[in-house]
C-alpha atoms as a PDB file:
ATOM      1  CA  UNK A   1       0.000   0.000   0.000  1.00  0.00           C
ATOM      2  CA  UNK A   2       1.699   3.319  -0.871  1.00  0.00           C
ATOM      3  CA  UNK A   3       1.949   6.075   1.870  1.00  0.00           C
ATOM      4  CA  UNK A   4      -0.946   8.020  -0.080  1.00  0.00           C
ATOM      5  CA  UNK A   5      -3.470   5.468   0.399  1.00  0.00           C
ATOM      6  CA  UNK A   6      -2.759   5.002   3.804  1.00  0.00           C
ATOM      7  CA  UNK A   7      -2.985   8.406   4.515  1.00  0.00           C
ATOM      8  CA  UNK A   8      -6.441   8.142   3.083  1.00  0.00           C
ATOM      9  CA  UNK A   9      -7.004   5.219   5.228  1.00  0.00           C
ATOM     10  CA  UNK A  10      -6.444   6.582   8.037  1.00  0.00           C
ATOM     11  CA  UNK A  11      -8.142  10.245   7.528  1.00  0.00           C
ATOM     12  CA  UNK A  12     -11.341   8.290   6.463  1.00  0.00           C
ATOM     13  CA  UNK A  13     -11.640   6.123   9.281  1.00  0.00           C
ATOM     14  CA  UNK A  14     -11.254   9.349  11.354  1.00  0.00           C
ATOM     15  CA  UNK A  15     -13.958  10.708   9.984  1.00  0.00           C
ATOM     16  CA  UNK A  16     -15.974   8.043   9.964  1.00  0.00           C
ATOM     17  CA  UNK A  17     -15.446   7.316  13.381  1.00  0.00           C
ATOM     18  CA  UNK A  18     -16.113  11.199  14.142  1.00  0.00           C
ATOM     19  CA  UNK A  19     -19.193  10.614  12.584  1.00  0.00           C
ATOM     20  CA  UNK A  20     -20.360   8.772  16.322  1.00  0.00           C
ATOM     21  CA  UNK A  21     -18.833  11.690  17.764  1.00  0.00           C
ATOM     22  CA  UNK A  22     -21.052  14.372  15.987  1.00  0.00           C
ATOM     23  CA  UNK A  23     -24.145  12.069  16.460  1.00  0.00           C
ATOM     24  CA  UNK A  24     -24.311  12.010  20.273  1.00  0.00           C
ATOM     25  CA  UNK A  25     -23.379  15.523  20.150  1.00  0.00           C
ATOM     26  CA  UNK A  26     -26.093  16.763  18.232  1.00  0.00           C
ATOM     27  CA  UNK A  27     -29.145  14.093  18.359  1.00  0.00           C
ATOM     28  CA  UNK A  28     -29.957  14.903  21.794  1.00  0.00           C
ATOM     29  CA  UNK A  29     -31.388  18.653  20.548  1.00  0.00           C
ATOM     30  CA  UNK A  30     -32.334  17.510  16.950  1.00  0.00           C
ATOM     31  CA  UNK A  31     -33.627  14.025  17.301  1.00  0.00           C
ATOM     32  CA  UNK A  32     -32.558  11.362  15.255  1.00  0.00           C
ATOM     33  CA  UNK A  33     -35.073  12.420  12.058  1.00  0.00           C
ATOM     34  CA  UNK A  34     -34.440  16.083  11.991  1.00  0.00           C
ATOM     35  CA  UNK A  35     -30.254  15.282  12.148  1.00  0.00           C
ATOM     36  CA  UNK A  36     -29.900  12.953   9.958  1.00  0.00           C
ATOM     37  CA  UNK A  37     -32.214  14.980   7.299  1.00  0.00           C
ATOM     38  CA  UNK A  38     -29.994  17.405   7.749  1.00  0.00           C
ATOM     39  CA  UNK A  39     -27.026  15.504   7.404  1.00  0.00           C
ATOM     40  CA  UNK A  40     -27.837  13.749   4.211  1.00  0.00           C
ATOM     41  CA  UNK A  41     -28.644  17.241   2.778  1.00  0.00           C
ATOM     42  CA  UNK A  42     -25.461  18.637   3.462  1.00  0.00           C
ATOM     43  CA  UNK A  43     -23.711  15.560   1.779  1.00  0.00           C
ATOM     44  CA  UNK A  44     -25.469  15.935  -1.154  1.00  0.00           C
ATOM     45  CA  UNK A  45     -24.520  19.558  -1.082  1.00  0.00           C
ATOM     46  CA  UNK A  46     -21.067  18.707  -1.239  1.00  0.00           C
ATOM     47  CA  UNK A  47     -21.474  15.829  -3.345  1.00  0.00           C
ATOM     48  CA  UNK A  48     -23.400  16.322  -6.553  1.00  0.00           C
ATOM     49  CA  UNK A  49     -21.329  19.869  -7.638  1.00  0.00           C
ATOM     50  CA  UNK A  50     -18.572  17.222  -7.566  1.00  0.00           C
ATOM     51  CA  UNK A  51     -20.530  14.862  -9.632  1.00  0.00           C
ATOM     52  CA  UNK A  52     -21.242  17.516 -12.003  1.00  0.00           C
ATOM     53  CA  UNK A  53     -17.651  18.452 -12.376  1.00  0.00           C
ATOM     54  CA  UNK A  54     -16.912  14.857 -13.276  1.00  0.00           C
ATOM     55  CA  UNK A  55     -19.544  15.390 -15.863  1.00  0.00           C
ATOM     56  CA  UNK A  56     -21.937  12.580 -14.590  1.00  0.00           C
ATOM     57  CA  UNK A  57     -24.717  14.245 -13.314  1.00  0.00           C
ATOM     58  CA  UNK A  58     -27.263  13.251 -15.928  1.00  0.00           C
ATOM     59  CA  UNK A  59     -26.501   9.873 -14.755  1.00  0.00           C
ATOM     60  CA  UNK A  60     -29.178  10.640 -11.562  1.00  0.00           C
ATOM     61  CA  UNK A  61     -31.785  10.922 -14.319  1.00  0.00           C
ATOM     62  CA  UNK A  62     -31.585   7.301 -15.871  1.00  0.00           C
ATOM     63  CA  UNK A  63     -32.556   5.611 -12.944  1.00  0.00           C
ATOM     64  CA  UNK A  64     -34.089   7.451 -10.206  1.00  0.00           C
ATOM     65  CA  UNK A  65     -36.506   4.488  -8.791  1.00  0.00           C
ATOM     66  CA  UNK A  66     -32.827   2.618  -8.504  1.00  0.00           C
ATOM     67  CA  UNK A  67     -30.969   5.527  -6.340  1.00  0.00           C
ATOM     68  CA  UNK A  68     -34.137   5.485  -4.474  1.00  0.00           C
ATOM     69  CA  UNK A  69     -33.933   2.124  -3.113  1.00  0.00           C
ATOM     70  CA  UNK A  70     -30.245   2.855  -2.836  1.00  0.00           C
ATOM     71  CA  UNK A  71     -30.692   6.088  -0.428  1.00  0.00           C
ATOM     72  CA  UNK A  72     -33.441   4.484   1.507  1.00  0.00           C
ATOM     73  CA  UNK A  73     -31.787   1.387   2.845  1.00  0.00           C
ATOM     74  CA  UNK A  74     -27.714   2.694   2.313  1.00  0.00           C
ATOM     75  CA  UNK A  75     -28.744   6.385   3.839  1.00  0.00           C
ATOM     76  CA  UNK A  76     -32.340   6.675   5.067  1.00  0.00           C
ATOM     77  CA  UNK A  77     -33.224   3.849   7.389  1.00  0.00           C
ATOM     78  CA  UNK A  78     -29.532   2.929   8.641  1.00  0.00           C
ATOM     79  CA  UNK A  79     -28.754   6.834   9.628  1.00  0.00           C
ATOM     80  CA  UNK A  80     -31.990   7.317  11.161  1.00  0.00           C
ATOM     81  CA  UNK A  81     -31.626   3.789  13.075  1.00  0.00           C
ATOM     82  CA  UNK A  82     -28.127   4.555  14.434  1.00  0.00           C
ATOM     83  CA  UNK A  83     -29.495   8.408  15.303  1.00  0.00           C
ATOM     84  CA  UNK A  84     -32.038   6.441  17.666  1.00  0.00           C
ATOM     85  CA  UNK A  85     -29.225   4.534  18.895  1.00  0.00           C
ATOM     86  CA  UNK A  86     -26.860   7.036  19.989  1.00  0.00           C
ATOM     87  CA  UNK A  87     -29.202   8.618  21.891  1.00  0.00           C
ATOM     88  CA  UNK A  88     -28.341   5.902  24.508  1.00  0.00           C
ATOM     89  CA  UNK A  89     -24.997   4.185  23.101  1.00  0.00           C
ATOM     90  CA  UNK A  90     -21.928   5.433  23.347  1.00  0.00           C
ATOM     91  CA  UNK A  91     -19.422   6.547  20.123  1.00  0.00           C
ATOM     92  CA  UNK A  92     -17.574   3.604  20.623  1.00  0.00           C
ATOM     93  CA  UNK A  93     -20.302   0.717  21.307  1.00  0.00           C
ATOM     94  CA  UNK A  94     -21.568   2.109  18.386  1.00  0.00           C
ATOM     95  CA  UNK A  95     -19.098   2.161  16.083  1.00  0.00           C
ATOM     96  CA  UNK A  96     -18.064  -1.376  17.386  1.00  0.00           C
ATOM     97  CA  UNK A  97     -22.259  -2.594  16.633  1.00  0.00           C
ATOM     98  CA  UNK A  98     -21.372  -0.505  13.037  1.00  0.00           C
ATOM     99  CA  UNK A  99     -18.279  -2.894  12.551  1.00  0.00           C
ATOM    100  CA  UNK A 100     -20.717  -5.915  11.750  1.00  0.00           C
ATOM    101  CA  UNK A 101     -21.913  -4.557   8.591  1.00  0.00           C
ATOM    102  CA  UNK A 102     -19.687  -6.172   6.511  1.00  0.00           C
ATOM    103  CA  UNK A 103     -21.034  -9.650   8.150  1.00  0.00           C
ATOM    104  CA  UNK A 104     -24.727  -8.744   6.944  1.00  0.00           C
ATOM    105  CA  UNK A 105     -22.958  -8.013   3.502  1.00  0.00           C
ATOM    106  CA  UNK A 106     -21.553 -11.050   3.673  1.00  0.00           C
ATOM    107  CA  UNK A 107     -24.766 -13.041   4.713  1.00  0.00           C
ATOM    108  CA  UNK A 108     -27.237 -11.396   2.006  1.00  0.00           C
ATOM    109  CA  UNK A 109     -24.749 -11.756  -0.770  1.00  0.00           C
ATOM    110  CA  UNK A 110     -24.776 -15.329   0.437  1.00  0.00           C
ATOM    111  CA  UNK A 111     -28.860 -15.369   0.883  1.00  0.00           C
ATOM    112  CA  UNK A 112     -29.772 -13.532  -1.901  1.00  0.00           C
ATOM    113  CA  UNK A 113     -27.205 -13.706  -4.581  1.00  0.00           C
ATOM    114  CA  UNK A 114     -25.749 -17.079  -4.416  1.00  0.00           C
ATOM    115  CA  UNK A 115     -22.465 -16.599  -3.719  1.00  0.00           C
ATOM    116  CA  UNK A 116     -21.819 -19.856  -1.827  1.00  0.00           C
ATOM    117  CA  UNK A 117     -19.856 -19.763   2.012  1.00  0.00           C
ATOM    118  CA  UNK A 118     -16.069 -21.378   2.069  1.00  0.00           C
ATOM    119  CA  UNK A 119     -16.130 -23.147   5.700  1.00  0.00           C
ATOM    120  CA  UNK A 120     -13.724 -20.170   6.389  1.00  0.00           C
ATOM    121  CA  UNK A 121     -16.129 -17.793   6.057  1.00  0.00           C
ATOM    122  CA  UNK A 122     -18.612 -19.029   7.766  1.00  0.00           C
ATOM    123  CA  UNK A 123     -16.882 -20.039  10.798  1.00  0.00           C
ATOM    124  CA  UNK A 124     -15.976 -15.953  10.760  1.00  0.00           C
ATOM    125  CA  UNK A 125     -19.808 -15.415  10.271  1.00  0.00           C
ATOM    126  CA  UNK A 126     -20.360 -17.172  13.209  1.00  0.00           C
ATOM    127  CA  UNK A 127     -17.163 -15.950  15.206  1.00  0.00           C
ATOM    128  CA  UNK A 128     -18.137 -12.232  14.525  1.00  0.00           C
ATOM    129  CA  UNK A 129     -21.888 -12.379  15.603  1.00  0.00           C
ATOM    130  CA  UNK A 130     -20.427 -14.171  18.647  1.00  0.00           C
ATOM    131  CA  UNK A 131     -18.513 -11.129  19.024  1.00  0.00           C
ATOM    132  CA  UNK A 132     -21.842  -8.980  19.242  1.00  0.00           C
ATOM    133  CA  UNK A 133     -23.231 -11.244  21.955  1.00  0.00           C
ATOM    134  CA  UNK A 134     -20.150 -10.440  24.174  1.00  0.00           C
ATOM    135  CA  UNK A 135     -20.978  -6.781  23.676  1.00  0.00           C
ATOM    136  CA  UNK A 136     -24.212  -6.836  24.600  1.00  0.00           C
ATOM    137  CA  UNK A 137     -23.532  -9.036  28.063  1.00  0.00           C
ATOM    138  CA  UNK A 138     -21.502  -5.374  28.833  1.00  0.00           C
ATOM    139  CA  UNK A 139     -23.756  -2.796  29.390  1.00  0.00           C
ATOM    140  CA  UNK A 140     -21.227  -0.585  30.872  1.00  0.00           C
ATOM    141  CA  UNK A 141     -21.037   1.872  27.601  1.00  0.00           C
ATOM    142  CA  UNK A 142     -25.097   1.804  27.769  1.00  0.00           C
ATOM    143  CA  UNK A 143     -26.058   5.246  28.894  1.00  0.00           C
ATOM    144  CA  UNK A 144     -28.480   5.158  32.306  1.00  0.00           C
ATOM    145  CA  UNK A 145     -32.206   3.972  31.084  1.00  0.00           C
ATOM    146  CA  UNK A 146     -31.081   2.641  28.156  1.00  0.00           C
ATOM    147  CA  UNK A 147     -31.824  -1.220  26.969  1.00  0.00           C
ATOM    148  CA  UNK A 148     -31.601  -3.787  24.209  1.00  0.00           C
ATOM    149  CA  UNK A 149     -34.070  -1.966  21.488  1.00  0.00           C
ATOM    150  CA  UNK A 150     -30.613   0.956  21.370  1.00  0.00           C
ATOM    151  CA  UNK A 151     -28.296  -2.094  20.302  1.00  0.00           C
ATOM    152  CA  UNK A 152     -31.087  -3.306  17.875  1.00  0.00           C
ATOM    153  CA  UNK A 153     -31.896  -0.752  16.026  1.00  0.00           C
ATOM    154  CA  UNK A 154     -28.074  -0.425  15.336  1.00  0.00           C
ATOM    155  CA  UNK A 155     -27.836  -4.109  14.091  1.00  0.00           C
ATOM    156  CA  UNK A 156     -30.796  -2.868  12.200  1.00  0.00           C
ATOM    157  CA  UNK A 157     -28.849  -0.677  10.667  1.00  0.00           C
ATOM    158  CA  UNK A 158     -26.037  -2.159   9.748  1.00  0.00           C
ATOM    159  CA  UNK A 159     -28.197  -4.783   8.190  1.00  0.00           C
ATOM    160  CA  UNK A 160     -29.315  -2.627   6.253  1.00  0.00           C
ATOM    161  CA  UNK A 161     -26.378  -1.586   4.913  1.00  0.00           C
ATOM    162  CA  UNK A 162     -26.032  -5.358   3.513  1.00  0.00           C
ATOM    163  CA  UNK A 163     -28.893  -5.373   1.956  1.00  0.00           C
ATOM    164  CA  UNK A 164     -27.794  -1.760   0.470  1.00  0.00           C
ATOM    165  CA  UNK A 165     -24.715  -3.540  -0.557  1.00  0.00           C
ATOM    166  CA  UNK A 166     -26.609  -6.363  -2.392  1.00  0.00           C
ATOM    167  CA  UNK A 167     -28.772  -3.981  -4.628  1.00  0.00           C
ATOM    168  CA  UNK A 168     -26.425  -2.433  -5.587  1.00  0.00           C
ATOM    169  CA  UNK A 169     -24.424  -4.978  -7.019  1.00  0.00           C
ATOM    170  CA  UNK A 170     -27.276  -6.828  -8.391  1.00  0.00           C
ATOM    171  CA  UNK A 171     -28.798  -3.900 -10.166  1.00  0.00           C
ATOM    172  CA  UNK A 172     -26.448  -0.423 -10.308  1.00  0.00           C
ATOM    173  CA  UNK A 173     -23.469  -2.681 -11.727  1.00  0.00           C
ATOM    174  CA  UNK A 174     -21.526   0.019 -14.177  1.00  0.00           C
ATOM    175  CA  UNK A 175     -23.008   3.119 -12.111  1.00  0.00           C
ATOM    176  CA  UNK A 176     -20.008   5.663 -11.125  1.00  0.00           C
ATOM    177  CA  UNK A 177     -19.615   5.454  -7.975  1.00  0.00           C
ATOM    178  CA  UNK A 178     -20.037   9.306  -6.896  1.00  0.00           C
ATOM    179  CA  UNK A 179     -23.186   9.097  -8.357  1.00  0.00           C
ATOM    180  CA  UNK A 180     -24.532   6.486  -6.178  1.00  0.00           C
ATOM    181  CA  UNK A 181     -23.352   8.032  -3.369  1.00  0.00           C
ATOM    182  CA  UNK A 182     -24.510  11.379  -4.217  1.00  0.00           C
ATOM    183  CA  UNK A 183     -27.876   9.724  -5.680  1.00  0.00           C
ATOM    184  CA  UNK A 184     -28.418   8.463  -2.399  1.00  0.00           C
ATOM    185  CA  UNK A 185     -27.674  11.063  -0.471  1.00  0.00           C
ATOM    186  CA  UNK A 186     -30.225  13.354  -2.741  1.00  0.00           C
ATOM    187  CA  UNK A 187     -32.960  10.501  -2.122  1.00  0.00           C
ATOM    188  CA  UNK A 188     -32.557  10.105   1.689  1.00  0.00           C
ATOM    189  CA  UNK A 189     -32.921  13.908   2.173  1.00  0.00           C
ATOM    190  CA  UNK A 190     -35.903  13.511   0.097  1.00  0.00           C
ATOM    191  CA  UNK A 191     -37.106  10.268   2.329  1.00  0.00           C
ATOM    192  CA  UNK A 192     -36.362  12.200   5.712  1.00  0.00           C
ATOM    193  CA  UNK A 193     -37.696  15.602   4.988  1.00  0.00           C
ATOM    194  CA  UNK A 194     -40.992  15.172   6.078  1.00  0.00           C
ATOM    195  CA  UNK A 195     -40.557  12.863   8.571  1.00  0.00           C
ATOM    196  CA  UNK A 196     -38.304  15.201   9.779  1.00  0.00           C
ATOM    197  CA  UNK A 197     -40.348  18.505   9.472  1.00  0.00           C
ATOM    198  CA  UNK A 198     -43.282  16.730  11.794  1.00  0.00           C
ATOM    199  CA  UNK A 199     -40.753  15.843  14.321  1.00  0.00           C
ATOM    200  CA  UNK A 200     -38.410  18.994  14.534  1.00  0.00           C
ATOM    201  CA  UNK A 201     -37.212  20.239  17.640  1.00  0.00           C
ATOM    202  CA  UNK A 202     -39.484  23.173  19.197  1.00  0.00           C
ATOM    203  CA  UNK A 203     -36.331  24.312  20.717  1.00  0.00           C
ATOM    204  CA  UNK A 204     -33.741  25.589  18.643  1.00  0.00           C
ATOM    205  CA  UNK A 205     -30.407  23.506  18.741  1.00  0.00           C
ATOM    206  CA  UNK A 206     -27.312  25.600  19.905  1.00  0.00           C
ATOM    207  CA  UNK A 207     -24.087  26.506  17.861  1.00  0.00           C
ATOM    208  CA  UNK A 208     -22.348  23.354  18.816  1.00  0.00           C
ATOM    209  CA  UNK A 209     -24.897  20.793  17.744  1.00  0.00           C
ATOM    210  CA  UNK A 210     -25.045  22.929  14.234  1.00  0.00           C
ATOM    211  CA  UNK A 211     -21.282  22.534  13.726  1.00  0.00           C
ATOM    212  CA  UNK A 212     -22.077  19.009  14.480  1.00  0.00           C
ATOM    213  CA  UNK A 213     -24.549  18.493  11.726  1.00  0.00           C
ATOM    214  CA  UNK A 214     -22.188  20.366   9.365  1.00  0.00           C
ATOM    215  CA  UNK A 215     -19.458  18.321  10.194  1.00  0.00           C
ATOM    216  CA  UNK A 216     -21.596  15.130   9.869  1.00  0.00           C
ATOM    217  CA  UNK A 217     -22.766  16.106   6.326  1.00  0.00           C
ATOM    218  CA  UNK A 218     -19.809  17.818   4.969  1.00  0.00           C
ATOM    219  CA  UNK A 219     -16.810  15.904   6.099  1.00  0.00           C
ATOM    220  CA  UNK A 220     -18.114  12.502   8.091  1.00  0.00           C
ATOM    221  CA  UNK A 221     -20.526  12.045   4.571  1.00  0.00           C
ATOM    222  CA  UNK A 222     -18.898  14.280   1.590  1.00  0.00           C
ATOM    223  CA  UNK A 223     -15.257  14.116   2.197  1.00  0.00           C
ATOM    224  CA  UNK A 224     -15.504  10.807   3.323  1.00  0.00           C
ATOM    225  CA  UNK A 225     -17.296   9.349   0.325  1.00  0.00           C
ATOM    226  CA  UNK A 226     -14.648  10.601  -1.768  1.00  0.00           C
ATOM    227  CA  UNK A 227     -11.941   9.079   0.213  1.00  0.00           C
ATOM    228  CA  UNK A 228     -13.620   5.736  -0.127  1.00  0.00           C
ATOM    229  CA  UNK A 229     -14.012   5.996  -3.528  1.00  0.00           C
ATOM    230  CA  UNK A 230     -10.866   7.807  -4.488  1.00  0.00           C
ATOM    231  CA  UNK A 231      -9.408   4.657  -1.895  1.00  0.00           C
ATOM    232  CA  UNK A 232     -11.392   2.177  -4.167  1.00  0.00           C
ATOM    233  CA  UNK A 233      -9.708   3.142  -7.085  1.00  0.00           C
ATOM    234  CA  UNK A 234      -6.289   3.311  -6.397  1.00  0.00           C
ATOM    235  CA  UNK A 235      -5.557   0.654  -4.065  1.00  0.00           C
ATOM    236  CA  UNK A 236      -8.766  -1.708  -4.188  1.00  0.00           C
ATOM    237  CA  UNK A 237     -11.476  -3.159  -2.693  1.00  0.00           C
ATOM    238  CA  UNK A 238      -9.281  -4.925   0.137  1.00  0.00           C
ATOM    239  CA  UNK A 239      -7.408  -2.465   1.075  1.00  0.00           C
ATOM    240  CA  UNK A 240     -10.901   0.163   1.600  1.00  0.00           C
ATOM    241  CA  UNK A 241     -12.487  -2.903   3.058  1.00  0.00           C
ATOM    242  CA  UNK A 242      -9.505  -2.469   5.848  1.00  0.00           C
ATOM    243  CA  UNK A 243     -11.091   0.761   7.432  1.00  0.00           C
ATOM    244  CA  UNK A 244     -13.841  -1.356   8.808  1.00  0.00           C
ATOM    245  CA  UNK A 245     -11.292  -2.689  11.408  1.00  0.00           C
ATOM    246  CA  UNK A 246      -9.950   1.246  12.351  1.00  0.00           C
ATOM    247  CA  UNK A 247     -13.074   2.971  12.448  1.00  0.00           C
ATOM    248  CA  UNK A 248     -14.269   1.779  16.004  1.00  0.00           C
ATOM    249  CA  UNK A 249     -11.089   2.978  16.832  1.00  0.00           C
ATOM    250  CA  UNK A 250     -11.152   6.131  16.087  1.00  0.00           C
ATOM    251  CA  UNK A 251     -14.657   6.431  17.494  1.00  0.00           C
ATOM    252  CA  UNK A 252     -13.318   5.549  20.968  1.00  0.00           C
ATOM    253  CA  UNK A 253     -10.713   7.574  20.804  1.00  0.00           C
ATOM    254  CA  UNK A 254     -13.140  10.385  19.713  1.00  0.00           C
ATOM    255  CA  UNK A 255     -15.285  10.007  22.481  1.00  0.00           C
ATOM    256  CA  UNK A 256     -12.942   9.361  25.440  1.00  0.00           C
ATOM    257  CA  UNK A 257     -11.370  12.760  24.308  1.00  0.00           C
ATOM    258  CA  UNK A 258     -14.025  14.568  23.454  1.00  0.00           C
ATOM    259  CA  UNK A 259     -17.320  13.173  25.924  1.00  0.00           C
ATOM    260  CA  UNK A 260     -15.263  11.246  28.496  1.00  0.00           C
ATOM    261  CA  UNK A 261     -16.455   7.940  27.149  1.00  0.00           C
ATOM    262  CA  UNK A 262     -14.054   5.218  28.545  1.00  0.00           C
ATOM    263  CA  UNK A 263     -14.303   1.633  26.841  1.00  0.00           C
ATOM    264  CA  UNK A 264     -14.812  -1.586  29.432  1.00  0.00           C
ATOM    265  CA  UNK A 265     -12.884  -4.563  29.057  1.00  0.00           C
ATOM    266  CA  UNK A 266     -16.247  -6.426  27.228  1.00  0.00           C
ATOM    267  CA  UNK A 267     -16.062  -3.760  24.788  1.00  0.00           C
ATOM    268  CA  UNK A 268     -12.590  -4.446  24.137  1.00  0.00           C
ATOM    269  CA  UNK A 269     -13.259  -8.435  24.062  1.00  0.00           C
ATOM    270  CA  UNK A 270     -16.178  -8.063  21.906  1.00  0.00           C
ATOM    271  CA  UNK A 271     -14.740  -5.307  19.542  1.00  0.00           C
ATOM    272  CA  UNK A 272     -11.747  -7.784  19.123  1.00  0.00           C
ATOM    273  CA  UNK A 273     -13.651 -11.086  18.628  1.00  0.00           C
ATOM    274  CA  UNK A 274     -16.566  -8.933  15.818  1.00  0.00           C
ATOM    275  CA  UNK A 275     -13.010  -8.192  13.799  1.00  0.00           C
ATOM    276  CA  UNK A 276     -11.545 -11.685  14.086  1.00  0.00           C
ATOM    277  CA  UNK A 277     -14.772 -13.018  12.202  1.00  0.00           C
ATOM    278  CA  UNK A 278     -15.193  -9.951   9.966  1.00  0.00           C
ATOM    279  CA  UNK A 279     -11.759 -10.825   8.680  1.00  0.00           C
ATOM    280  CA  UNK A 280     -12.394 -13.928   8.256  1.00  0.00           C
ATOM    281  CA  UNK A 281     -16.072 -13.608   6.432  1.00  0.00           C
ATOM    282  CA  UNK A 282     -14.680 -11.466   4.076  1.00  0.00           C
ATOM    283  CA  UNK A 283     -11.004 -12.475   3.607  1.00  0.00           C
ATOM    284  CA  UNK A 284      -9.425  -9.860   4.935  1.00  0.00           C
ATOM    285  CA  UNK A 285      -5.806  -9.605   6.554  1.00  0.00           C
ATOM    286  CA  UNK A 286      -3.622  -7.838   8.004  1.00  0.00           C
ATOM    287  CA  UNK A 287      -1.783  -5.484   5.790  1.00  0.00           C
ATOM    288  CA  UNK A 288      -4.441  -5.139   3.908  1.00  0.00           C
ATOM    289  CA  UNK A 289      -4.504  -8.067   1.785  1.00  0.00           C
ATOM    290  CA  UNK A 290      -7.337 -10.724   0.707  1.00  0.00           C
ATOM    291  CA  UNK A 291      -7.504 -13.838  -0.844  1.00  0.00           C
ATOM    292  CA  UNK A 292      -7.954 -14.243  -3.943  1.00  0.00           C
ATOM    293  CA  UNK A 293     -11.949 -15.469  -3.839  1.00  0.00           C
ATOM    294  CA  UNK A 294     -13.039 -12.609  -1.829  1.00  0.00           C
ATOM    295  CA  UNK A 295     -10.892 -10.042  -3.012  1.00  0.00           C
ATOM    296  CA  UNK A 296     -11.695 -10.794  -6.125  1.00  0.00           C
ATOM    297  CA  UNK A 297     -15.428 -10.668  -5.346  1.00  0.00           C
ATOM    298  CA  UNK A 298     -14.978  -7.463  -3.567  1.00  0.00           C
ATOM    299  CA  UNK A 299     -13.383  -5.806  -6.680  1.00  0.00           C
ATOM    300  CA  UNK A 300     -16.109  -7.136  -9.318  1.00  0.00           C
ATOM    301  CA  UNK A 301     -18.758  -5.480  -6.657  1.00  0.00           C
ATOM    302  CA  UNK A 302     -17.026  -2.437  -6.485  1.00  0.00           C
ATOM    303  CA  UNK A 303     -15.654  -1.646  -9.733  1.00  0.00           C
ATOM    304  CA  UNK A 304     -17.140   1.368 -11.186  1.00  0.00           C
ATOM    305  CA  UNK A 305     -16.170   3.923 -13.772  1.00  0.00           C
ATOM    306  CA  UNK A 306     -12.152   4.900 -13.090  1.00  0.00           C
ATOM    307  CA  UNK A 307     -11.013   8.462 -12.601  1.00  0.00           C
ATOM    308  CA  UNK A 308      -8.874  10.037 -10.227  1.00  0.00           C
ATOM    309  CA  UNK A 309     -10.300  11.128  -7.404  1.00  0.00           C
END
């Protein structure tokens, strides 16, 4: 991996794992509807004058019922899930709930799509959601009146982002990849709105939870889509796949500076059993390299149209 790419590693798992950060900052005033409205709007704000620079934006038009599907259950319904969430979970337990989504990818591709388990990747399957059951025996990074629906709804959410993953490849195959994510973020703003408007806060939310949103929509969603992609494109699906395993990370280390979040030792054990199977579900190691079945099914799912980033 050149020293580029893991500078882009690194700088997108920070932001995605600021993203947990900005949530528990700002949901409490906004609610989980109203936020993530917002934040989806601001993404797309930063996202389709980029798309339109690449000169792809009449791609949007071809296929709108397609992006739709695509911003509900990639954008939508997992933001809005893991908004409710936070308001009781910490950054870190719910980054470390987030870190399962590529074991729902792994299970609808699997389910839906045929792609057959190795025993390898199922016993990683199995390892990771054994990982999730340690984390929810610790209830230590569960905020005061909070339960089991908090960690559900998160699950929820990641698997939805599976399912996300398996439209996608089943029916946007070709689609440049900014425009799906920009696509999406234009139909989840249109999903939320009203939900949102019906449910905004009669209080006005301060300057810091504003600066939150804006940082959730412009960097944790904009700049961080185009990392992933630009990531995608120059050093592959495996390597991209890799910030799954750095992003919890970053979360705790976001919110023990930042809210005085400390992790307990079951977070720890369960964060580190959820990456043992993720790695092994999707062939994943450590530096960043696959074998060849998965990697190569990770690059045919992810190969879009190639430009720099």
């Amino acid at each position: 991996m050149k020293a580029r790419d893991g500078v882009d590693l690194i700088l997108l798992a920070a932001l995605w794992g600021a993203s947990f950060l900005f949530m528990r900052i700002a949901v409490p005033q906004f609610g989980p509807l109203p936020l993530m409205a917002l934040r989806c709007a601001v993404g797309a704000a930063v996202l389709v004058p980029l798309l339109a620079w690449r000169g792809d934006i009449g791609v949007l038009r071809r296929r709108p019922g397609a992006f739709g599907v695509v911003g509900l259950l990639n954008s939508a319904l997992p933001f809005a899930l893991f908004g409710f969430a936070t308001l009781t979970l910490s950054a870190g337990y719910s980054a470390l709930l987030n870190a399962t989504t590529p074991l729902w990818a792994a299970l609808v591709a699997y389910a839906w799509l045929g792609d057959a388990p190795t025993r390898r990747q199922l016993a990683g399957l199995a390892i990771g959601f054994g990982g999730v059951l340690v984390l929810v025996t610790g209830r230590g990074a569960i905020a005061p009146g909070g339960g089991l629906l908090a960690v559900l709804a998160a699950l929820a959410a990641t698997l939805s982002y599976g399912v996300a993953a398996g439209h996608a490849r089943r029916y946007m195959t070709g689609t440049p990849a900014i425009a799906l994510a920009a696509g999406s973020q234009i139909a989840a703003t249109a999903v939320l709105a009203v939900p949102a408007a019906l449910s905004w806060p009669e209080r006005m939310p301060d300057a810091g939870a504003w600066l939150a949103v804006l940082a959730l929509g412009a960097a944790c969603t904009g700049v961080a889509y185009v990392l992933y992609f630009r990531l995608l494109t120059r050093a592959g699906a495996p390597t991209a796949t890799a910030v799954t395993f750095l992003v919890p990370v970053f979360a705790v280390l976001w919110g023990g500076l930042f809210l005085g979040e400390r992790p307990t030792p079951t977070m720890l054990a369960g964060g580190a059993v959820i990456f043992a199977g993720t790695a092994l579900a999707t062939g994943v190691r450590w530096p960043f390299s696959a074998g060849a079945a998965a990697g190569g099914a990770a690059e045919g799912r992810t190969r879009q149209k190639r430009r720099p980033g």
